[in-house]
N, C-alpha and C. Protein backbone atom coordinates (compact mmCIF):
# COMPACT_ATOMS: atom_id res chain seq x y z
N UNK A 1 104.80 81.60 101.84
CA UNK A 1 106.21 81.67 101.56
C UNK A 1 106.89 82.45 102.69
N UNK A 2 108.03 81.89 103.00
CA UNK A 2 108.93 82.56 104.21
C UNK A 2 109.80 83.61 103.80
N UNK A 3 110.41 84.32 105.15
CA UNK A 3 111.48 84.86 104.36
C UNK A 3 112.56 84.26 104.34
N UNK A 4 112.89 83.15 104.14
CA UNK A 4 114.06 82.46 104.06
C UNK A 4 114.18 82.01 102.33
N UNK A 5 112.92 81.58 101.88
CA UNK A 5 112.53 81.04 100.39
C UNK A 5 112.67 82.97 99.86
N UNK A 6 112.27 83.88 100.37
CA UNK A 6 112.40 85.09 99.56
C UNK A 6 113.68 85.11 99.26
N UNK A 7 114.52 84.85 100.22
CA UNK A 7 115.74 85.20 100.23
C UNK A 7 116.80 84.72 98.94
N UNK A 8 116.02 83.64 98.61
CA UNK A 8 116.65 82.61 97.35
C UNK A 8 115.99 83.20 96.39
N UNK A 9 114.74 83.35 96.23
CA UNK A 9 113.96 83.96 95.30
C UNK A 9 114.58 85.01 94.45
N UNK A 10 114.46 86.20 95.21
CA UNK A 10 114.62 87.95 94.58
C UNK A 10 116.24 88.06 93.93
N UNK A 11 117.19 87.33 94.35
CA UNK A 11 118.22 87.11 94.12
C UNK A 11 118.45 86.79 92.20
N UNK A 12 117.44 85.56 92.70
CA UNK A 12 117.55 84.74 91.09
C UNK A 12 116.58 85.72 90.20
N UNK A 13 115.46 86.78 90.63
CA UNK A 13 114.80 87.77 89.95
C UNK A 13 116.01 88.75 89.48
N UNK A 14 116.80 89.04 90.93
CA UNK A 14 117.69 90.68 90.27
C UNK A 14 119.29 89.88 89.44
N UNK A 15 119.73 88.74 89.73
CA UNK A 15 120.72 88.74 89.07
C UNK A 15 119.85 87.98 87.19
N UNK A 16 118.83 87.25 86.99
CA UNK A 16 118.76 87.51 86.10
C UNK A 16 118.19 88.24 85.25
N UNK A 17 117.80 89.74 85.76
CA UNK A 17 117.57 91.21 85.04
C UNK A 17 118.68 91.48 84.95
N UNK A 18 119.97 91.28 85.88
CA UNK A 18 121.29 91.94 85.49
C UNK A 18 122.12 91.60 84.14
N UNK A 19 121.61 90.30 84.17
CA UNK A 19 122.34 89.26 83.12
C UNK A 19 121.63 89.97 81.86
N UNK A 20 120.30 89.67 81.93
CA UNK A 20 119.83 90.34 80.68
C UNK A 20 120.29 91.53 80.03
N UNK A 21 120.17 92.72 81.21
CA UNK A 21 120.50 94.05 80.82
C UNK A 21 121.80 94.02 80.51
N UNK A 22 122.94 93.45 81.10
CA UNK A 22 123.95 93.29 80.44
C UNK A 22 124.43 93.35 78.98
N UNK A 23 123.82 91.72 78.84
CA UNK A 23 123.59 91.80 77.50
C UNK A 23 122.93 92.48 76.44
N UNK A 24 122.54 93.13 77.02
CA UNK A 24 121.71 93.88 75.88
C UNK A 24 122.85 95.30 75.53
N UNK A 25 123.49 95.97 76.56
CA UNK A 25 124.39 96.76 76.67
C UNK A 25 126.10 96.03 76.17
N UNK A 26 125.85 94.52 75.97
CA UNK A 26 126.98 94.28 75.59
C UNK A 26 126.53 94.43 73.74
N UNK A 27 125.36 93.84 73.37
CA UNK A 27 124.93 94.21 72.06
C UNK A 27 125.09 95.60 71.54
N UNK A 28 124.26 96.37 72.13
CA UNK A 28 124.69 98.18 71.62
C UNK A 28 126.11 97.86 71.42
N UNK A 29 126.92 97.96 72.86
CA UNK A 29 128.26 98.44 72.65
C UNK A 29 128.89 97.87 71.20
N UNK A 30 128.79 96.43 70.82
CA UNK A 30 129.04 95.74 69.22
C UNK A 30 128.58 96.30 68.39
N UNK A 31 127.56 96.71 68.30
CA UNK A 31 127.24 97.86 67.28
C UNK A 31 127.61 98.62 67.11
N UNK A 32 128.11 99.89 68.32
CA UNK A 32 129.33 100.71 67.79
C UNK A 32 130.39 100.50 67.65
N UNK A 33 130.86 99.02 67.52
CA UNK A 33 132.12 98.71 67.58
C UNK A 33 133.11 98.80 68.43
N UNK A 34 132.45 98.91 70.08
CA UNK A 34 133.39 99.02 70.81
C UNK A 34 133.53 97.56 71.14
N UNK A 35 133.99 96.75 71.03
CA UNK A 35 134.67 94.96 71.17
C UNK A 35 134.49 94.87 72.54
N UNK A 36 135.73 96.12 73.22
CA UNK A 36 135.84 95.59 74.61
C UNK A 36 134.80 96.09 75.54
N UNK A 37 134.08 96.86 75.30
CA UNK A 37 133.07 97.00 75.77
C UNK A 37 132.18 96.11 75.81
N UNK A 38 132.18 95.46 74.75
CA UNK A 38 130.97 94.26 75.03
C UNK A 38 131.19 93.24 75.30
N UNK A 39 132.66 92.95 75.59
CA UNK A 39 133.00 92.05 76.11
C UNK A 39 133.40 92.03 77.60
N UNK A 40 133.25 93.45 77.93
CA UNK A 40 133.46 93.40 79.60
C UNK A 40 131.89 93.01 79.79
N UNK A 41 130.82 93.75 79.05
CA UNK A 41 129.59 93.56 79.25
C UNK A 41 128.94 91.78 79.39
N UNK A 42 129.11 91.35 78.66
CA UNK A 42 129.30 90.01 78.46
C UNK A 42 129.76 89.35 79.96
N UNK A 43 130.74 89.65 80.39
CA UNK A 43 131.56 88.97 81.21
C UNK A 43 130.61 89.15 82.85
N UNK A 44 130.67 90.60 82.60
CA UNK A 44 129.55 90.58 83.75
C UNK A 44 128.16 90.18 83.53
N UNK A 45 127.70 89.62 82.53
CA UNK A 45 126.58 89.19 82.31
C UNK A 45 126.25 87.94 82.75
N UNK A 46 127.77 87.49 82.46
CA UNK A 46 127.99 85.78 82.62
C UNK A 46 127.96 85.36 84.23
N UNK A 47 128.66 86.58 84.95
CA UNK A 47 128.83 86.29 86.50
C UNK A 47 127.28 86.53 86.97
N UNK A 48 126.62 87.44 86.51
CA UNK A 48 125.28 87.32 87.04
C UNK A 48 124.41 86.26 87.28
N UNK A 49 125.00 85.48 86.22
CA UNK A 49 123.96 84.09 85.88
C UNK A 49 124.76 83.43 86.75
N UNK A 50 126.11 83.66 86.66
CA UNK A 50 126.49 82.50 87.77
C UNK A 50 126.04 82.34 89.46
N UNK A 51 125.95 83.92 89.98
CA UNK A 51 125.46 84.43 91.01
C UNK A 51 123.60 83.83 91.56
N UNK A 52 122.88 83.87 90.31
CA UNK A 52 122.06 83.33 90.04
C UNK A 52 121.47 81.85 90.21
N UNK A 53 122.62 81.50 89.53
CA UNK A 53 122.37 79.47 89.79
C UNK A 53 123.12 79.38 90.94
N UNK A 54 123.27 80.06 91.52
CA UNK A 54 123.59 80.01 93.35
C UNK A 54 122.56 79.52 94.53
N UNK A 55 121.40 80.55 93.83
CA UNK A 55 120.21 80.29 94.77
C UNK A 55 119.66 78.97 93.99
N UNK A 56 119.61 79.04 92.32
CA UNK A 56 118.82 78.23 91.85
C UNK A 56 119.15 76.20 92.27
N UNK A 57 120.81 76.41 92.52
CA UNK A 57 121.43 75.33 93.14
C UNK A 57 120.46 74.50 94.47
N UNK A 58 120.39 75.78 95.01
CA UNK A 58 120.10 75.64 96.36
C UNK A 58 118.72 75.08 96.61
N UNK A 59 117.49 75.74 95.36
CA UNK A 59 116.47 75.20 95.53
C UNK A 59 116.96 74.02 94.89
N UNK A 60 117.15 73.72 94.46
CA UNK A 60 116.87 71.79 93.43
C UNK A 60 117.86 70.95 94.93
N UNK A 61 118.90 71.47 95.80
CA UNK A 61 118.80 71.02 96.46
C UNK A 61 118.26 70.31 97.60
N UNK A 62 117.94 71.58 98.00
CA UNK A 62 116.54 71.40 98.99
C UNK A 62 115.73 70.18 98.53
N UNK A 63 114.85 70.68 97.27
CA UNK A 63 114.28 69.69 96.59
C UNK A 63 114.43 68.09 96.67
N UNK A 64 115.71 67.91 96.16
CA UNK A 64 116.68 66.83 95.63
C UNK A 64 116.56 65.83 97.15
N UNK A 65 116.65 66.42 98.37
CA UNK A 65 116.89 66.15 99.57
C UNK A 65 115.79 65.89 100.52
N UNK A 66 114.56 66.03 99.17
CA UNK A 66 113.32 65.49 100.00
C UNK A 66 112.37 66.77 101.06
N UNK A 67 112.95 67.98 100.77
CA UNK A 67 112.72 69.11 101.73
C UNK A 67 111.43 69.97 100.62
N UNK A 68 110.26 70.57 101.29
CA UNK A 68 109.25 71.07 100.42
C UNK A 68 109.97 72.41 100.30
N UNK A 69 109.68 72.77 98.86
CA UNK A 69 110.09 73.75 98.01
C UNK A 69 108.78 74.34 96.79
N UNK A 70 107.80 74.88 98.20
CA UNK A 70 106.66 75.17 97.42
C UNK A 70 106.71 76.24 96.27
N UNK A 71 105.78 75.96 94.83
CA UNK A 71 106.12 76.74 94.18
C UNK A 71 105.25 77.87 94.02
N UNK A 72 105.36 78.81 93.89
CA UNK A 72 104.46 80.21 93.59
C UNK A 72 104.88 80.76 92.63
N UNK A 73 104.05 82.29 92.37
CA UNK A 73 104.01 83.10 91.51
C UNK A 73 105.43 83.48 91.51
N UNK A 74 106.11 83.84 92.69
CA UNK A 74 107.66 84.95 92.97
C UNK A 74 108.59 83.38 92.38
N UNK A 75 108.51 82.22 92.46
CA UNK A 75 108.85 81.38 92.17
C UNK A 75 109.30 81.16 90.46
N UNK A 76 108.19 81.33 89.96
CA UNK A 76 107.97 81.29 88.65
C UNK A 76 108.56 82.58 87.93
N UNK A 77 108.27 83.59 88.56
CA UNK A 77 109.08 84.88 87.99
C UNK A 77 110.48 84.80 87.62
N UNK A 78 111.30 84.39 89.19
CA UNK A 78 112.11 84.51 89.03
C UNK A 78 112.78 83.35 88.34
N UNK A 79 112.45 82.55 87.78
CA UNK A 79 112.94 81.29 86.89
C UNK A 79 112.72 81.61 85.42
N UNK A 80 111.67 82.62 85.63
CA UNK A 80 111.79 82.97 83.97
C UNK A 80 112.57 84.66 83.96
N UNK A 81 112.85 85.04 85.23
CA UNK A 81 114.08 85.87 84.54
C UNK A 81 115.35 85.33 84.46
N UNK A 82 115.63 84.20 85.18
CA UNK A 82 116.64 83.33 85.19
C UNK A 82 116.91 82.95 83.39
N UNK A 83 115.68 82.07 83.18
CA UNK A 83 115.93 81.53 81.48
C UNK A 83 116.13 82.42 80.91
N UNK A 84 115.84 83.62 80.69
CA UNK A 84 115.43 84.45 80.11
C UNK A 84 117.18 85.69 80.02
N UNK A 85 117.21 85.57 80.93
CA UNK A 85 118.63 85.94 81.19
C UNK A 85 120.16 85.24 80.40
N UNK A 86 119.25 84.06 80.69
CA UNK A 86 120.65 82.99 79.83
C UNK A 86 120.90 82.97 78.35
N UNK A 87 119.09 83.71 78.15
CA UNK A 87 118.87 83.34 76.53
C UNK A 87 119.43 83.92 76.07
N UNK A 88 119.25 85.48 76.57
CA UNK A 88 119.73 86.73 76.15
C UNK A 88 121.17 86.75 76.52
N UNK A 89 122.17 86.04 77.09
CA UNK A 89 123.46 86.19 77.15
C UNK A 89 124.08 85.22 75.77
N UNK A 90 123.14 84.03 75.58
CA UNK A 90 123.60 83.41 74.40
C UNK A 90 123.36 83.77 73.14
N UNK A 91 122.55 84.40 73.26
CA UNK A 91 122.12 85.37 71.76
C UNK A 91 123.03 86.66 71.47
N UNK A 92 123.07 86.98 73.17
CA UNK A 92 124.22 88.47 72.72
C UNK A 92 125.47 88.32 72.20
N UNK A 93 126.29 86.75 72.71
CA UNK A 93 127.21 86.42 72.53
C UNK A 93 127.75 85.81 70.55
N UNK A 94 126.47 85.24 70.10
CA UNK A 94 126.36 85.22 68.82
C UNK A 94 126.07 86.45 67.84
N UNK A 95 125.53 87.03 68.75
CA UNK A 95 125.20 88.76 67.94
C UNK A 95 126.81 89.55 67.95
N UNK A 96 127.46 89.39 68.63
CA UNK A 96 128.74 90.01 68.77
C UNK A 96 129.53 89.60 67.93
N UNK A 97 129.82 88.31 68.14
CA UNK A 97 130.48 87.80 67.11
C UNK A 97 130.18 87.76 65.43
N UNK A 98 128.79 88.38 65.14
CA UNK A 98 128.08 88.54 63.95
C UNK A 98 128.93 90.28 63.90
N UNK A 99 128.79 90.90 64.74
CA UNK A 99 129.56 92.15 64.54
C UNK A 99 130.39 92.81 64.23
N UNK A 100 131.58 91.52 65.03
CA UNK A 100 133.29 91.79 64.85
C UNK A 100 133.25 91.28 63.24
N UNK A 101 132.64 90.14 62.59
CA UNK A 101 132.88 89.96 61.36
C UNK A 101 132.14 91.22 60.46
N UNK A 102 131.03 91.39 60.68
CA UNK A 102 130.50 92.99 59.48
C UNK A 102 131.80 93.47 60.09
N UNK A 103 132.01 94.33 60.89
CA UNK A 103 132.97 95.09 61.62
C UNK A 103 134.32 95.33 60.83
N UNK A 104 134.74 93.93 60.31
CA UNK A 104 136.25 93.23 60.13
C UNK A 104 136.01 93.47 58.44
């Protein structure tokens, strides 16, 4: 692996730990009932992932275009912090909204 493929890689590793942790800090914050707190949390959770399918774009491009896009271990990581990131933004986002109603 080059450093050009790292470069796409670690990206899609740290923005989807960001996404995750986000969410998880947008959850607490719903629990104490701070709304906007978890909804700024949320929001930046959401740009992470977007930041994310930036690189992930880029490989299926490559791909798509007939160009080798070998896969490895750093490969695989970072696709399952990617999913993993998304899950946890769609779960936080239903957990919140489970909140504001106890909450209400």
């Amino acid at each position: 692996m080059d450093d050009a493929q790292m470069a796409v890689i670690m990206p899609l590793i740290m923005y989807g730990g960001e996404a995750k942790s986000s969410a998880v800090e947008a959850i607490r914050a719903a629990k104490a009932g701070d709304f906007e707190k978890a909804d700024e949390r949320i929001e930046a959770a959401s740009k992470a992932i977007v930041e994310a399918h930036h690189g992930q774009t880029e490989l299926l491009t490559k791909a798509a275009n007939g160009e080798d896009v070998p896969v490895s271990i750093y490969m695989v990581h970072a696709q399952d912090h990617l999913m993993t990131g998304i899950a946890f933004v769609d779960l936080a986002k239903e957990i919140i909204e489970l909140y504001k109603v106890i909450k209400n």
